[in-house]
Protein backbone atom coordinates (compact mmCIF):
# COMPACT_ATOMS: atom_id res chain seq x y z
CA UNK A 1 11.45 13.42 2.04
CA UNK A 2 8.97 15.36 3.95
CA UNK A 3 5.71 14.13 1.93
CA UNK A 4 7.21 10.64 2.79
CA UNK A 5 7.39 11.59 6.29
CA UNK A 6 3.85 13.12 6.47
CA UNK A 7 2.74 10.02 4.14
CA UNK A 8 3.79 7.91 7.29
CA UNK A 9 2.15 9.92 9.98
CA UNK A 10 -1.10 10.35 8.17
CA UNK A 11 -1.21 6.13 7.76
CA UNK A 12 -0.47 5.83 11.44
CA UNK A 13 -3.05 8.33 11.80
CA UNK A 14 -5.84 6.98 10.04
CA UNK A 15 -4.97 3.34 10.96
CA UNK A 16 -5.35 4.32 14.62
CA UNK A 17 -8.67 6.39 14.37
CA UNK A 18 -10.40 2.68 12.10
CA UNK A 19 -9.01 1.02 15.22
CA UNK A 20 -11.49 1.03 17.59
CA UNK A 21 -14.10 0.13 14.52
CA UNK A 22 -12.21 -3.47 13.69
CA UNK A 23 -12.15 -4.31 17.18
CA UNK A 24 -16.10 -3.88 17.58
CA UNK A 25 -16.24 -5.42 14.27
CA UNK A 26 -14.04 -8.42 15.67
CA UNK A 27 -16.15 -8.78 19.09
CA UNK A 28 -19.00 -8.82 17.04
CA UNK A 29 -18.22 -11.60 14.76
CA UNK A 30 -17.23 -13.49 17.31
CA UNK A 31 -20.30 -13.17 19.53
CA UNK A 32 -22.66 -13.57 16.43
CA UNK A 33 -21.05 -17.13 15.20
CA UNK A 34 -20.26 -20.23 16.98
CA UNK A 35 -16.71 -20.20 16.53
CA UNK A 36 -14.27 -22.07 19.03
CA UNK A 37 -10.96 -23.24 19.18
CA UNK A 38 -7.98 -22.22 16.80
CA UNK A 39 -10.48 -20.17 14.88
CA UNK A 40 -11.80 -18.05 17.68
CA UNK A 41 -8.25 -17.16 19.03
CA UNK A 42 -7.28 -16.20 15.28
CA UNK A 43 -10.00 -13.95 14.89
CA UNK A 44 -9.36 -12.70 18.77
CA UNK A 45 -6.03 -11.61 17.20
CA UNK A 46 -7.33 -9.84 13.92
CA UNK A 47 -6.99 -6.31 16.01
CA UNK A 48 -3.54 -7.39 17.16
CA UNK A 49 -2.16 -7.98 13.92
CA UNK A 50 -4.36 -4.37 12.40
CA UNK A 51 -2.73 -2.62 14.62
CA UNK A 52 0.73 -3.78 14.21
CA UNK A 53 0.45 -3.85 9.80
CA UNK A 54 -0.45 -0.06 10.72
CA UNK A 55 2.54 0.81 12.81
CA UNK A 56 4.87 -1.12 10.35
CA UNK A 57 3.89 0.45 7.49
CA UNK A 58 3.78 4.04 8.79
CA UNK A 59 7.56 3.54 10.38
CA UNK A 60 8.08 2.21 6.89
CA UNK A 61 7.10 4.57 4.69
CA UNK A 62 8.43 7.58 7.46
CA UNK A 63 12.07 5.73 7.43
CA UNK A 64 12.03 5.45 3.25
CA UNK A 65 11.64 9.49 3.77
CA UNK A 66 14.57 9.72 6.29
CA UNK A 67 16.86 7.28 4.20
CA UNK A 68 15.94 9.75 0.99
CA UNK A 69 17.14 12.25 3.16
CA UNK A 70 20.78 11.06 4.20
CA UNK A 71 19.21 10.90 8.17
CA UNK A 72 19.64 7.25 8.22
């Protein structure tokens, strides 16, 4: 239960310190390429979607420690 509930918070950690790095990784891409359209508001949306796989799977893994528990 409570290495679950670490497991989650060190995820959520982690994911939110490589943050910053995809989104300079994502600006750069797309000022180094001549992408337009669909594809440049896809990759303008990579962070989005890093950031919210992150959350998810740290509330994931934190409510499989909970459930184990009898909490919820």
């Amino acid at each position: 239960m409570l290495g679950n509930i670490i497991g989650g918070f060190i995820v959520i950690l982690v994911g939110a310190t490589l943050a910053p790095t995809v989104a300079n990784e994502v600006a750069g891409a797309k000022a180094n390429t001549n992408i337009t359209g669909a594809s440049s508001t896809i990759i303008g949306l990579t962070t989005l979607f890093y950031c919210l796989a992150i959350a998810s799977a740290g509330i994931g893994i934190a409510t499989v420690g909970l459930r184990n528990s009898g909490l919820m």
